[in-house]
Structure formats: structure tokens, C-alpha cells
Protein backbone atom coordinates (compact mmCIF):
# COMPACT_ATOMS: atom_id res chain seq x y z
CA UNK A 1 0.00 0.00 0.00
CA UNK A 2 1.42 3.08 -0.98
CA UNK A 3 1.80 5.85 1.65
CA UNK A 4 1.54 8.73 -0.68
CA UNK A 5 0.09 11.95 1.07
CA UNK A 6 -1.21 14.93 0.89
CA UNK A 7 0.35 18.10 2.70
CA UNK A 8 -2.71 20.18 3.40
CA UNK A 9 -0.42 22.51 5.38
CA UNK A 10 1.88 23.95 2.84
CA UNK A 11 -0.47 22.92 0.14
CA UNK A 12 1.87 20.45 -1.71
CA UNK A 13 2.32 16.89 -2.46
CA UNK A 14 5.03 15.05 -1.25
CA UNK A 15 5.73 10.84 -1.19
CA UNK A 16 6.48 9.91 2.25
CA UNK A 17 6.34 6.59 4.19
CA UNK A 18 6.32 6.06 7.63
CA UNK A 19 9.44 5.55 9.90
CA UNK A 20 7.39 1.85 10.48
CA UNK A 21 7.20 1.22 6.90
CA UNK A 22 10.75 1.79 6.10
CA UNK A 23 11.52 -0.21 8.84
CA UNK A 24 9.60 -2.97 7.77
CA UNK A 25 10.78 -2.62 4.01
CA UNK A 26 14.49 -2.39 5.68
CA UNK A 27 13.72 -5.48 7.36
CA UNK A 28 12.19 -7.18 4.48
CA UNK A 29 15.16 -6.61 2.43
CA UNK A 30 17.98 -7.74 5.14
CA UNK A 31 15.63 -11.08 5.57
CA UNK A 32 17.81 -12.38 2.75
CA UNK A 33 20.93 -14.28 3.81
CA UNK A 34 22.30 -12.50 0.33
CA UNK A 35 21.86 -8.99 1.13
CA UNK A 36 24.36 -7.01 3.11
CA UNK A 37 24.23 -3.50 2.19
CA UNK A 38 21.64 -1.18 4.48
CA UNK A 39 21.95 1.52 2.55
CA UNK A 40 23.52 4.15 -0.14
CA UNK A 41 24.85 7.34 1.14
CA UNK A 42 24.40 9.92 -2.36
CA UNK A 43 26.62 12.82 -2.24
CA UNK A 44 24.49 16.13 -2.38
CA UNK A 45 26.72 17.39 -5.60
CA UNK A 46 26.00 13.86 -7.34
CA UNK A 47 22.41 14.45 -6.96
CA UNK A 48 22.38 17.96 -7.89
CA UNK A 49 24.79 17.45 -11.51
CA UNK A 50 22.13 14.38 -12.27
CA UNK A 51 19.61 16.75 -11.83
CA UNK A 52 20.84 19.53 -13.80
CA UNK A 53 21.21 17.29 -16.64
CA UNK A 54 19.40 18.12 -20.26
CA UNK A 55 15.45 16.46 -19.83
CA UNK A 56 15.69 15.50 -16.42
CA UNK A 57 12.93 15.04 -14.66
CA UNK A 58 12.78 12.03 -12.67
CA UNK A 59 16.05 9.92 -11.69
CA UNK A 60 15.54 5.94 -11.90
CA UNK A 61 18.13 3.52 -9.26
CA UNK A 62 19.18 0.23 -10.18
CA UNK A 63 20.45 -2.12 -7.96
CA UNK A 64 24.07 -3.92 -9.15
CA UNK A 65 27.01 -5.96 -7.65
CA UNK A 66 30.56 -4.67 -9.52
CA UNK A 67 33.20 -7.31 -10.06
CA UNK A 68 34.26 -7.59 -6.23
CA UNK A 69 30.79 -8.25 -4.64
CA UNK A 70 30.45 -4.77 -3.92
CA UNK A 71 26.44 -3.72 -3.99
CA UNK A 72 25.94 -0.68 -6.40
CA UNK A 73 23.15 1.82 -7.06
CA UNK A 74 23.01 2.94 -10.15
CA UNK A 75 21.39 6.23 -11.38
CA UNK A 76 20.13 8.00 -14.46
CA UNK A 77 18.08 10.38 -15.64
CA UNK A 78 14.51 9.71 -16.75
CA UNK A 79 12.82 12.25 -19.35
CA UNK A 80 9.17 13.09 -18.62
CA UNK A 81 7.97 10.42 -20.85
CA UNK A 82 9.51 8.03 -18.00
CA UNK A 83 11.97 6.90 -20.66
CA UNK A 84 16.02 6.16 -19.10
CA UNK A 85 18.48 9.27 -20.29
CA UNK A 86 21.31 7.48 -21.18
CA UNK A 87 23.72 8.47 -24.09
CA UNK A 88 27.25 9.72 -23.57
CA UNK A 89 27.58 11.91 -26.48
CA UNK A 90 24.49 14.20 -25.22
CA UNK A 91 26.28 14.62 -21.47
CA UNK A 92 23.74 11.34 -20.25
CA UNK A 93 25.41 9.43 -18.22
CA UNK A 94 25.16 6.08 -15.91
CA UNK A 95 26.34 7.61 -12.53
CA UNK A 96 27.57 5.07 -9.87
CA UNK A 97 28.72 7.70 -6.97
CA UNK A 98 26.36 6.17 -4.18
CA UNK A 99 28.83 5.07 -1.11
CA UNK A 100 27.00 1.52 0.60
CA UNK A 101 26.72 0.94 3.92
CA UNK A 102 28.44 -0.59 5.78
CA UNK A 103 31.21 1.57 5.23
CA UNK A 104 29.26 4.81 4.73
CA UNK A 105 26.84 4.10 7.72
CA UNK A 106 25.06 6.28 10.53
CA UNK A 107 25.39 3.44 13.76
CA UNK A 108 22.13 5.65 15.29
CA UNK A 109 19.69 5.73 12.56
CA UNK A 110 16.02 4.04 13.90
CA UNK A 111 16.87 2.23 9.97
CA UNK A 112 20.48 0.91 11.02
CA UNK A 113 19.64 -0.07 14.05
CA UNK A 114 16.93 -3.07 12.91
CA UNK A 115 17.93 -6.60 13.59
């Protein structure tokens, strides 16, 4: 069920879960014996040159192990038609500049904390 609400308040839209729905998603995803990264820590200036990027209106994650077993998080640009930006030669790029945890973690977060 998605937790998408409104935000009377300020009068905009915004898609937020609850802290017990992450927790149970977080928990749902560290059930399997395969996973072992909690999360991806996305530098602020990674986000913002995605962003800035020609069409950009959405940005799509995939999930990836590299060569080593390292998890990855992969993202691009997505156009407004929902289609994947991806071509070199127009400045579209692949970016893989997310930081996994552990390694990268915060020890206090209510998320890290789950068993």
C-alpha cells in the first residue's frame, strides 16, 4: 500500500512513508541471507549534476554488484515520458557515486539499528 500523502499545510504533495514502513521494508530486504548493504549514502553534488542534466525530470536507481561483490546503485536520468536518459555523447550518463553501507553508515539511525 502506498503511503503517498497529501500536505494540506503547505499545500503540496510530497511521497512519504512512515518511519514503520521503512523499517519494515528495511527489514524485508535484510531477511535475505544474500543482502548485506543497508543503505547508499548519495553525495548532495552527485544528486544535484544528475539533476541539472538536459530532460531531467525524474532519476531511476538500479540495484548492481561490480566485479568484487560490492552492492551498487546505479542512477540515471529519466525524461518526462519516463523513458532512461542514457547516451554519452548528449552529457547522459550512468552515474555510480552512491557510497554503501556498511562503510558509509550512521550506527544511530532508527533504519540501522533493525535486527
Amino acid at each position: 500500500m502506498s503511503e503517498k500523502t497529501t500536505t494540506e499545510k503547505i499545500g503540496i504533495e510530497e511521497n512519504v512513508i512512515s518511519l514503520e514502513t521503512a523499517q519494515q521494508w528495511a527489514t524485508n530486504w535484510r531477511s535475505n541471507p544474500e543482502n548485506t548493504v543497508k543503505a547508499h549514502l548519495i553525495p548532495q553534488i552527485d544528486i544535484t549534476q544528475l539533476l541539472n542534466e538536459k530532460d531531467v525530470q525524474d532519476v531511476r536507481a538500479y540495484i548492481g554488484v561490480d566485479e568484487d561483490g560490492v552492492n551498487k546503485l546505479m542512477l540515471v536520468g529519466v525524461d518526462a515520458k519516463g523513458n532512461d536518459l542514457i547516451n554519452e555523447d548528449a552529457g547522459q550518463y550512468i552515474y555510480d557515486f552512491t557510497l554503501p553501507c556498511p562503510n558509509t553508515c550512521n550506527i544511530t539511525s532508527p533504519l540501522y539499528t533493525l535486527k
